[in-house]
Protein backbone atom coordinates (compact mmCIF):
# COMPACT_ATOMS: atom_id res chain seq x y z
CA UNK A 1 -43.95 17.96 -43.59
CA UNK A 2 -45.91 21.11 -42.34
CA UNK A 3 -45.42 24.66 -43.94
CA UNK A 4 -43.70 25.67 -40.69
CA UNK A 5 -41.23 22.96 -41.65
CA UNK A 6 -40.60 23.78 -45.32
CA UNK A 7 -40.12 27.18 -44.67
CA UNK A 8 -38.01 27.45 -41.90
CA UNK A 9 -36.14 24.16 -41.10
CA UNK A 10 -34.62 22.67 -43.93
CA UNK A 11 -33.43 26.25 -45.04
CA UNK A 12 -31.73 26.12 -41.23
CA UNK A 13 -30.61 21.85 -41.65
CA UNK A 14 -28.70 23.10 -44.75
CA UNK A 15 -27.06 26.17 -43.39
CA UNK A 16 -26.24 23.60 -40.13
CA UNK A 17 -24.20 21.52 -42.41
CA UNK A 18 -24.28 22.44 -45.81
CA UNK A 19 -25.51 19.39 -46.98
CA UNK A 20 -25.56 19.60 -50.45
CA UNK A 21 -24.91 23.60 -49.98
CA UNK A 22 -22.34 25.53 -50.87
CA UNK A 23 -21.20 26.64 -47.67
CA UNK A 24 -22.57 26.71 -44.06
CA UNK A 25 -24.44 29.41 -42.69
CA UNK A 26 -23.79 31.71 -39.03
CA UNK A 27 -26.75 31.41 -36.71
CA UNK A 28 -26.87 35.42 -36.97
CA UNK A 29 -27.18 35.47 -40.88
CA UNK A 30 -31.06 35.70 -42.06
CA UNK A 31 -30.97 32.32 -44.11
CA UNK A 32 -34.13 31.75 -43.45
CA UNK A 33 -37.33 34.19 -42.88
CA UNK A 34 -38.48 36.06 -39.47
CA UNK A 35 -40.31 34.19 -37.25
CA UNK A 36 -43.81 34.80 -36.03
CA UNK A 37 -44.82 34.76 -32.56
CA UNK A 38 -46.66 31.84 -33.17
CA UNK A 39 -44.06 29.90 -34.87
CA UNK A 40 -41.37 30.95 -32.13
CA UNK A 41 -43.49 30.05 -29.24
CA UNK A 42 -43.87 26.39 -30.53
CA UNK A 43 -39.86 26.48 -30.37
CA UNK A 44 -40.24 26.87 -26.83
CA UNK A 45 -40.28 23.45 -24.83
CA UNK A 46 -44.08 22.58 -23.66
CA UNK A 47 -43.00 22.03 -19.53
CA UNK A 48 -41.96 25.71 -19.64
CA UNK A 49 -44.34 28.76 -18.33
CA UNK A 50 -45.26 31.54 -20.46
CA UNK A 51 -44.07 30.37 -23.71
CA UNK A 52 -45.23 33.05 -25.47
CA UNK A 53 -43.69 35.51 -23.42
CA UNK A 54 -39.93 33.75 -23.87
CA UNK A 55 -40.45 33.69 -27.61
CA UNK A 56 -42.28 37.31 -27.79
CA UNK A 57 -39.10 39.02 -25.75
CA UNK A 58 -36.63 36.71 -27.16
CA UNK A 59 -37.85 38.40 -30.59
CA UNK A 60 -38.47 41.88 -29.19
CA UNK A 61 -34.20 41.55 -27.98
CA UNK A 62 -33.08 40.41 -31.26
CA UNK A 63 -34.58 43.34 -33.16
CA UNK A 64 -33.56 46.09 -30.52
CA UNK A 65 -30.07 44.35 -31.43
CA UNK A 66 -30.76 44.40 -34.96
CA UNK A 67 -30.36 40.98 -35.25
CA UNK A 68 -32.21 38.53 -37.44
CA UNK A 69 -35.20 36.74 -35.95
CA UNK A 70 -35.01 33.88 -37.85
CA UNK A 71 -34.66 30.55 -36.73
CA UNK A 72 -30.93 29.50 -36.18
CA UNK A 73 -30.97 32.82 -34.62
CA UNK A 74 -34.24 32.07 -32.16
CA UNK A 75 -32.70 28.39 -31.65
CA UNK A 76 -29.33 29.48 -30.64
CA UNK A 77 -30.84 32.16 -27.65
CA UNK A 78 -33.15 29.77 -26.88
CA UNK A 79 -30.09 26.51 -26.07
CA UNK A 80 -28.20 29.37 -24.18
CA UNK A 81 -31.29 30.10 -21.88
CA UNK A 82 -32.11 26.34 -21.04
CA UNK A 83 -28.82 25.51 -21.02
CA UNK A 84 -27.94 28.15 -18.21
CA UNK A 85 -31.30 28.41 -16.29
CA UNK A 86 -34.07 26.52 -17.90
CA UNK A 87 -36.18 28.84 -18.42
CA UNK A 88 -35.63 31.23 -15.37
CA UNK A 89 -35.55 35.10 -15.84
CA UNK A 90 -33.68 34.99 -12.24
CA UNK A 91 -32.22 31.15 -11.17
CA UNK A 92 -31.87 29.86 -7.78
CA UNK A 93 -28.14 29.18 -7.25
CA UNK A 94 -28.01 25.84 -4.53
CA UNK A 95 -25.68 26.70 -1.42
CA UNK A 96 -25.24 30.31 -2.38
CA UNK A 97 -25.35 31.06 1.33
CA UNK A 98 -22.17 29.15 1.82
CA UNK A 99 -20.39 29.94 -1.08
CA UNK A 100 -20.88 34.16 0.12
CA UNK A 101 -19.92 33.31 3.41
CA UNK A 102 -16.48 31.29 1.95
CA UNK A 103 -15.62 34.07 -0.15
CA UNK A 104 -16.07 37.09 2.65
CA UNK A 105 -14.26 34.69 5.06
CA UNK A 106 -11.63 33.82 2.64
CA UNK A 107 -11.45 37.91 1.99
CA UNK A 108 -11.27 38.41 6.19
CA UNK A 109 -8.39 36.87 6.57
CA UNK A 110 -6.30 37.94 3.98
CA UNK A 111 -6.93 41.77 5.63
CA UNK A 112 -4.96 41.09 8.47
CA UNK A 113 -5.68 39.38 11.99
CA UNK A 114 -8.68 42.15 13.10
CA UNK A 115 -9.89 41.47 9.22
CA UNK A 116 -12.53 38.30 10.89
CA UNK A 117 -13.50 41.11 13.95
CA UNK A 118 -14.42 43.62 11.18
CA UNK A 119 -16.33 41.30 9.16
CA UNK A 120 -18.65 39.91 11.97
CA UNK A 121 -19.19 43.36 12.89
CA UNK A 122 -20.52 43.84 9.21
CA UNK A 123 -22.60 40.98 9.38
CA UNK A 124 -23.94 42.23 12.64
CA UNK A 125 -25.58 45.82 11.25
CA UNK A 126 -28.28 46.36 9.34
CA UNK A 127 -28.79 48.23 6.58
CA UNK A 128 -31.48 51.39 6.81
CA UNK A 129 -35.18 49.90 7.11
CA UNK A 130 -34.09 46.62 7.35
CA UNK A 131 -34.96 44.63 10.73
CA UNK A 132 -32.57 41.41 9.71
CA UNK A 133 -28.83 41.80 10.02
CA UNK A 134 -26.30 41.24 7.08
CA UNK A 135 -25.93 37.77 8.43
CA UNK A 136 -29.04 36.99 8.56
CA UNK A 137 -30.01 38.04 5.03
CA UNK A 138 -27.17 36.50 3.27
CA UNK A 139 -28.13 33.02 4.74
CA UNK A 140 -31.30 32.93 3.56
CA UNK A 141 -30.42 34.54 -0.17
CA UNK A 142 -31.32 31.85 -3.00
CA UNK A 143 -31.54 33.58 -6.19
CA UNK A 144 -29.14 35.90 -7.73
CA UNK A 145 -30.76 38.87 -7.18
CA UNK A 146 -31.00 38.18 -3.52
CA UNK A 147 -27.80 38.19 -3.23
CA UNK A 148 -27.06 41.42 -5.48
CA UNK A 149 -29.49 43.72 -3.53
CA UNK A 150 -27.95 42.36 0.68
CA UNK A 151 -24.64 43.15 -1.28
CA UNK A 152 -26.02 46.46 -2.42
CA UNK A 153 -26.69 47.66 1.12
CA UNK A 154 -24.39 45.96 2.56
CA UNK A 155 -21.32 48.24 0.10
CA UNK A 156 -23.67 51.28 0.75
CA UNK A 157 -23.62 50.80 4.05
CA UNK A 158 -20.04 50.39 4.85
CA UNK A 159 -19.05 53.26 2.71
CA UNK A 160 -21.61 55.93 4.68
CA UNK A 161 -20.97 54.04 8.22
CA UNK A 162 -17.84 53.02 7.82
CA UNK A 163 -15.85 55.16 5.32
CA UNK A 164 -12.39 55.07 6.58
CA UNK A 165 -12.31 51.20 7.42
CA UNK A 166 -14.09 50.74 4.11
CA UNK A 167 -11.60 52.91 2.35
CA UNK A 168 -8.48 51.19 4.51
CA UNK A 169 -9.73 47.95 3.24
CA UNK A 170 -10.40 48.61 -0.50
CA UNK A 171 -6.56 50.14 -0.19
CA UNK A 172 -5.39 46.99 1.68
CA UNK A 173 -6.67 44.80 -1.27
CA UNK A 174 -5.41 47.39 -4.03
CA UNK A 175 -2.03 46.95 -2.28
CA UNK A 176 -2.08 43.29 -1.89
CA UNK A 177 -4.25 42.23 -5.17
CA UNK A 178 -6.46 40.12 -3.47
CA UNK A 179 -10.02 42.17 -4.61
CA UNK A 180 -11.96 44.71 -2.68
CA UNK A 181 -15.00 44.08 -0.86
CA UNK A 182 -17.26 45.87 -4.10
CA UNK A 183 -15.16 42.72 -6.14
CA UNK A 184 -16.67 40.20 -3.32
CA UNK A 185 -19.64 39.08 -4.97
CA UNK A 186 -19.41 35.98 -6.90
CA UNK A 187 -22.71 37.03 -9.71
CA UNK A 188 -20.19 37.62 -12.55
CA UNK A 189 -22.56 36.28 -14.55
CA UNK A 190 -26.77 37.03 -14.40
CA UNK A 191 -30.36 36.41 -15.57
CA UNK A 192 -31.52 33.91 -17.83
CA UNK A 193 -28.89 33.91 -19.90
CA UNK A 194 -25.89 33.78 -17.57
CA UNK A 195 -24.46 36.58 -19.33
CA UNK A 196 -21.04 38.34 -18.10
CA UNK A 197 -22.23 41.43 -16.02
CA UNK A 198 -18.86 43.12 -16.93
CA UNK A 199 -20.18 42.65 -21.00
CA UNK A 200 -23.65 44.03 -20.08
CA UNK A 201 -22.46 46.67 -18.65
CA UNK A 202 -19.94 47.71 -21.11
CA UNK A 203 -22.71 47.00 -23.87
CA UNK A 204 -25.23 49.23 -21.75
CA UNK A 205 -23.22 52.49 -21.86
CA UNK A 206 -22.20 51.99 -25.60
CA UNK A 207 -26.18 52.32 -26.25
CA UNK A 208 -26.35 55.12 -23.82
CA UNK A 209 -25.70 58.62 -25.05
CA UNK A 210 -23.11 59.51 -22.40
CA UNK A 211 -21.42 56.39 -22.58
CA UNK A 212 -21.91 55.46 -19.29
CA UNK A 213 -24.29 53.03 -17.07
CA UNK A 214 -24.81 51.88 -13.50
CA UNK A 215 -23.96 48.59 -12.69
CA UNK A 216 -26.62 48.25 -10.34
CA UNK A 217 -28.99 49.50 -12.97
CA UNK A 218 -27.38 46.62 -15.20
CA UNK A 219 -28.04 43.80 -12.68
CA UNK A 220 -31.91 44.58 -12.07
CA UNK A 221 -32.28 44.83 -15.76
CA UNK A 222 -30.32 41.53 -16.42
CA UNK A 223 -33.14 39.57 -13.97
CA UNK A 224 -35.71 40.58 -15.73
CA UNK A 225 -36.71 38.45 -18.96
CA UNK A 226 -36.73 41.08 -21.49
CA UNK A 227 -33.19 42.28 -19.97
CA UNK A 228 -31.56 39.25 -20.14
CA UNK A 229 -32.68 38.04 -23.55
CA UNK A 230 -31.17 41.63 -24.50
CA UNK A 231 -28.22 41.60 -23.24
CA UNK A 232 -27.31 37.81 -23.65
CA UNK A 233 -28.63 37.75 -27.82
CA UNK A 234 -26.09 40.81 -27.94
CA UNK A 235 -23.76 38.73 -25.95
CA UNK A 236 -23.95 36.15 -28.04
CA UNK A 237 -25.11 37.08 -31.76
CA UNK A 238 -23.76 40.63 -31.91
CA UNK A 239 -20.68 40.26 -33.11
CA UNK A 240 -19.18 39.20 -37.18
CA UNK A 241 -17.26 35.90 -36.96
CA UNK A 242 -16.48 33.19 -39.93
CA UNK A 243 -17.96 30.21 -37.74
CA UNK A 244 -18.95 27.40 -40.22
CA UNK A 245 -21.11 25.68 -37.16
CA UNK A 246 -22.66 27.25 -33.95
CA UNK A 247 -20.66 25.01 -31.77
CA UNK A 248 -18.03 27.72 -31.75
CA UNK A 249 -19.99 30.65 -30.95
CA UNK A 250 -21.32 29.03 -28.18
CA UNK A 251 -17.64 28.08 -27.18
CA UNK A 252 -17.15 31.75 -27.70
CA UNK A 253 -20.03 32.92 -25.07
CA UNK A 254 -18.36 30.78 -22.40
CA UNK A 255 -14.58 31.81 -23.41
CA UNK A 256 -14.95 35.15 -24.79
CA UNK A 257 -14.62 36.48 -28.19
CA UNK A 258 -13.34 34.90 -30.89
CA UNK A 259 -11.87 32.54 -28.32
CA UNK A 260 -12.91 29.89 -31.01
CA UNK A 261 -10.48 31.35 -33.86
CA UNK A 262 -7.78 32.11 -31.41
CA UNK A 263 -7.85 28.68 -30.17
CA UNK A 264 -6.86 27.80 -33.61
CA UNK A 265 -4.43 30.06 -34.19
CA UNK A 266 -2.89 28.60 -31.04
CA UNK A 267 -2.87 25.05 -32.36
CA UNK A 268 -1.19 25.97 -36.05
CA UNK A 269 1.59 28.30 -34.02
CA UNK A 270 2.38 25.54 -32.01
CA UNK A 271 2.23 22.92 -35.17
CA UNK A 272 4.79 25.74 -36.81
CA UNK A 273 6.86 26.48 -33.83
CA UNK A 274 7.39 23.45 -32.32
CA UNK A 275 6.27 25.37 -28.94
CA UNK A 276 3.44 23.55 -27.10
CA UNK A 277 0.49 25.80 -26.54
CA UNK A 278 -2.77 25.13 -24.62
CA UNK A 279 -5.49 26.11 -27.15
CA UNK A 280 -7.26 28.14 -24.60
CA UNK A 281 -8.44 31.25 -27.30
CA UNK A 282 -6.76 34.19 -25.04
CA UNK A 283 -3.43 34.83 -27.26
CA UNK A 284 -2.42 37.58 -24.56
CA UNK A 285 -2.45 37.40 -21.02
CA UNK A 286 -5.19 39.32 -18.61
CA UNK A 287 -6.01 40.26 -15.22
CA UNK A 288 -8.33 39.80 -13.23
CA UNK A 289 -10.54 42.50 -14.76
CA UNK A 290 -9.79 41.74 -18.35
CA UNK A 291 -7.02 43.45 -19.55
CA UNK A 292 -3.75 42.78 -21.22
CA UNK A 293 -0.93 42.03 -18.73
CA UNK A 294 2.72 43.78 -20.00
CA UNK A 295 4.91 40.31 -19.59
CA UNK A 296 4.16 38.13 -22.51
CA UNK A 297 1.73 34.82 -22.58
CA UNK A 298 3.07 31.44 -23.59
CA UNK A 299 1.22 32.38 -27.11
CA UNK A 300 3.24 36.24 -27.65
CA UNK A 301 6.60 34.17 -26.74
CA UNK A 302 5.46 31.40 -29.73
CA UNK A 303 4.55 34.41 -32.00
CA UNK A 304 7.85 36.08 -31.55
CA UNK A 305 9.83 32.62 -32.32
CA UNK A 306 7.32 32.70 -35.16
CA UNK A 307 8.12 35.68 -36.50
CA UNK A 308 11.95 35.59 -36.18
CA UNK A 309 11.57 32.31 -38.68
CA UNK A 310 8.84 33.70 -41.33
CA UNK A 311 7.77 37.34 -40.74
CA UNK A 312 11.28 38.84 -40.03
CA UNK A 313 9.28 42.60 -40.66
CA UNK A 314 7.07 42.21 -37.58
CA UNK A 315 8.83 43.54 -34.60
CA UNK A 316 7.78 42.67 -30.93
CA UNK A 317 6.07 46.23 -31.08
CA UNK A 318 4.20 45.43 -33.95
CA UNK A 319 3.03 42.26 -32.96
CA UNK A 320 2.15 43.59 -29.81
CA UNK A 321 0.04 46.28 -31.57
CA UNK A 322 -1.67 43.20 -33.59
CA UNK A 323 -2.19 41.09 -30.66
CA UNK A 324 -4.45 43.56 -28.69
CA UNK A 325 -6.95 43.24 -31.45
CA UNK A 326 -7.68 39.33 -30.68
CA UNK A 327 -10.82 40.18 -29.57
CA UNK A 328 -12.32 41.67 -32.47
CA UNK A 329 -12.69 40.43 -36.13
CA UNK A 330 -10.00 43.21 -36.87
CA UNK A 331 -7.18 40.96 -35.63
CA UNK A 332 -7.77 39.19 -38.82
CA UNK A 333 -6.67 41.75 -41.09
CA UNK A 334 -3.55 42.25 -39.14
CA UNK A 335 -0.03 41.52 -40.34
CA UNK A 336 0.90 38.76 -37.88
CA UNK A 337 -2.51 36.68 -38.74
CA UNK A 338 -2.19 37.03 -42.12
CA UNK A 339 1.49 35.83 -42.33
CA UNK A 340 0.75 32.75 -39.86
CA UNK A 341 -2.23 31.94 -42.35
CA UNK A 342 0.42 32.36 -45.02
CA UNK A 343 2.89 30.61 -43.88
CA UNK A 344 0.62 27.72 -42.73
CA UNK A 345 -0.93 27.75 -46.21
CA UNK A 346 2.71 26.82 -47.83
CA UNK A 347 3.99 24.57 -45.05
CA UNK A 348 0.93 22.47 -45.54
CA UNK A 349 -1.17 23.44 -48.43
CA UNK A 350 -4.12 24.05 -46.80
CA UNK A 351 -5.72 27.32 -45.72
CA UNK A 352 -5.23 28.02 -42.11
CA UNK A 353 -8.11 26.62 -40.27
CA UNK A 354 -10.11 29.11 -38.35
CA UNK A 355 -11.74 27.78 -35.66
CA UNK A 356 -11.67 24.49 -32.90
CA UNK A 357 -13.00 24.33 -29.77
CA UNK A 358 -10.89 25.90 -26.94
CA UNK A 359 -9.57 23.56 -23.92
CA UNK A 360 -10.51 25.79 -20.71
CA UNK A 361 -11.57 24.96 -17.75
CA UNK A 362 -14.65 26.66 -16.72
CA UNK A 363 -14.02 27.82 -13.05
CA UNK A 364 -17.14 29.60 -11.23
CA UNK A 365 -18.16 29.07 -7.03
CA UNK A 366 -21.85 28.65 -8.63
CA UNK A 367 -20.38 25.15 -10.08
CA UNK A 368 -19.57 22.16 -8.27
CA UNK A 369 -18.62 19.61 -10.82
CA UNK A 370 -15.82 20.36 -12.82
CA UNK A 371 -16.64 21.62 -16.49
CA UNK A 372 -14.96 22.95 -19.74
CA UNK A 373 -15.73 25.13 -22.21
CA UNK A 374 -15.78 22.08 -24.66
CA UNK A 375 -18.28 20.67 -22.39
CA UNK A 376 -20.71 23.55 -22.42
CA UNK A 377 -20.69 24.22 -26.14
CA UNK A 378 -21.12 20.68 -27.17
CA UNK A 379 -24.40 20.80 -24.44
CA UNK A 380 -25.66 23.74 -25.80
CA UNK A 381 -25.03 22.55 -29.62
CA UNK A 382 -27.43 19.59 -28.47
CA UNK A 383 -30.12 21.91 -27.23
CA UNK A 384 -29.93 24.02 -30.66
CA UNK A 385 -30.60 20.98 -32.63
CA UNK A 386 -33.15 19.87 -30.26
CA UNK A 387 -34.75 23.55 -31.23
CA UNK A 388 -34.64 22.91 -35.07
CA UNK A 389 -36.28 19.48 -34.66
CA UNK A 390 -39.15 21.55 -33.33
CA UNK A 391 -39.65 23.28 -35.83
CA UNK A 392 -41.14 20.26 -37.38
């Protein structure tokens, strides 16, 4: 076996699965040493471009994160980015032509019947300097960023040529929760990594010193290489979790934090309640922007039968309180976690377990089969181990 080897891959084999070990090892922890450029570049697969450029920003992104470069760490960005666009700082998405023209269609009719008038109208202008229509430029968009800078102009352009129908129809769809135009475009997620735009933008103006960044600012950074190894190694290593295998982190990129604990906390509430639950890691229920809806989830209901039995102390207010911590490590230092692990823990005699793979479907117009989250962390677990076996 080569030095390369020695060093750095049967350090990583035993953190993997703590063969022989004492216990497994997170892909962020620095089991094993920092990678050169040399040795990360070999990690790269041989059919892609530029290898040395992937593993030189991949490494550059981990330590503006302040994340070890090490090799489970190196391995895990790596299966993200050729799981989600094989090696492609901006990926063609196939039919993205239709799928836009669905969606505004779709959006059209649901303002009213001179909605489908006042969207071919759209399509008909063009936007300052340009000498194609709307139209025209969103059927001949193929990447991503195509499509984010026609629906750039296309926003600007209804807001300074159109204000009051623009502003009518943003009201219509705040009335009628059906999404304004600005909510039209289906890139949710971007760049190599495919990471949530909503996360890289919220990460973006909590490293700003004003706390605030421009979307639009995001996107172009997120289609560049060096941007989207950033922002998707935050994404996905830049956060504390008690993972005993990378499967569930990956889960976790595809489902959100901690989706991968609270997915287990799911199946022992159900196992204690008698209350069937779909392990799908959200313990609350959200919006479509992400945050906590007032009526309670399937899960809150469970937790308040839960508590009423075995943590009589916990009001509804309090476990309210706990429950909008379940995405952050915090929630595990919370009252209601701690009594469920409790409880568990002398109903069964076991500890509480903290992590299984969440059962959600994974619902995006840039898909055409249907896939879950189960699915994609399994494929990407595949691609990590493929990475290690480099190493050799």
């Amino acid at each position: 076996m080569s030095s390369f080897a020695s060093r750095l891959l049967i350090p990583a084999l035993c953190a993997l699965w703590a063969a022989g070990c004492t216990r497994q090892v997170r892909p962020t922890e620095p089991s094993t040493p920092r990678l050169t450029p040399e040795e990360a570049t070999a990690l790269v697969p041989e059919s892609v471009p530029d290898r040395e450029g992937w593993a030189l920003d991949t490494l550059n992104a981990l330590d503006r994160n302040h994340l070890p470069a090490d090799l489970p760490s190196v391995c895990a960005v790596f299966a993200v980015v050729e799981q989600e666009s094989n090696y492609h700082a901006n990926p063609v998405v196939p039919d993205l032509a239709r799928i836009v023209r669905r969606r505004l269609e779709s959006y059209a009719e649901k303002l009213g019947p001179l909605g489908a008038t006042a969207l071919e109208q759209l399509l008909q202008a063009r936007a300052r300097g340009s000498k194609a229509t709307f139209g025209e430029r969103l059927r001949q968009v193929r990447t991503e960023r195509d499509l984010d800078l026609v629906f750039r102009d296309l926003i600007r352009y209804s807001k300074e040529e159109h204000p009051i129908l623009f502003g009518a129809a943003d009201l219509a769809s705040e009335l009628t929760g059906r999404g304004s135009l600005s909510q039209l475009n289906p890139i949710t997620t971007a760049g190599s990594m495919q990471v949530s735009v909503r996360f890289s933008v919220e990460y973006a103006a909590r490293q700003s010193g004003d706390g605030e960044a421009d979307e639009w600012v995001v996107r172009d950074r997120l289609y560049t290489r060096a941007g989207g190894l950033y922002l998707g190694s935050a994404r996905l290593l830049g956060y504390d979790a008690g993972y005993d295998a990378p499967v569930y982190r990956f889960a976790d990129y595809n489902a959100g934090f901690y989706a991968s604990r609270n997915a287990a906390v799911q199946d022992a509430l159900s196992q204690l309640t008698g209350r069937p639950l779909v392990p799908d890691g959200d313990l609350l229920a959200y919006d479509e922007d992400g945050d906590a809806r007032d009526e309670p989830s399937n899960t809150e209901k469970a937790l308040r039968l839960f508590t009423a039995r075995y943590a009589t102390w916990i009001s509804d207010g309090h476990l309210r309180a706990d429950l909008l911590q379940e995405k952050s490590h915090g929630f595990e230092e919370t009252d209601t976690y701690r009594a469920l692990a409790a409880t568990w823990l002398k109903k069964t005699g076991r500890p509480l377990p903290y992590a299984r793979l969440p059962e959600v479907a994974i619902v995006s117009p840039k898909m055409k089969s249907k896939r879950t989250t189960k699915w994609f962390a399994q494929s990407v677990l595949r691609r990590y181990e493929a990475c290690l076996r480099r190493a050799r």
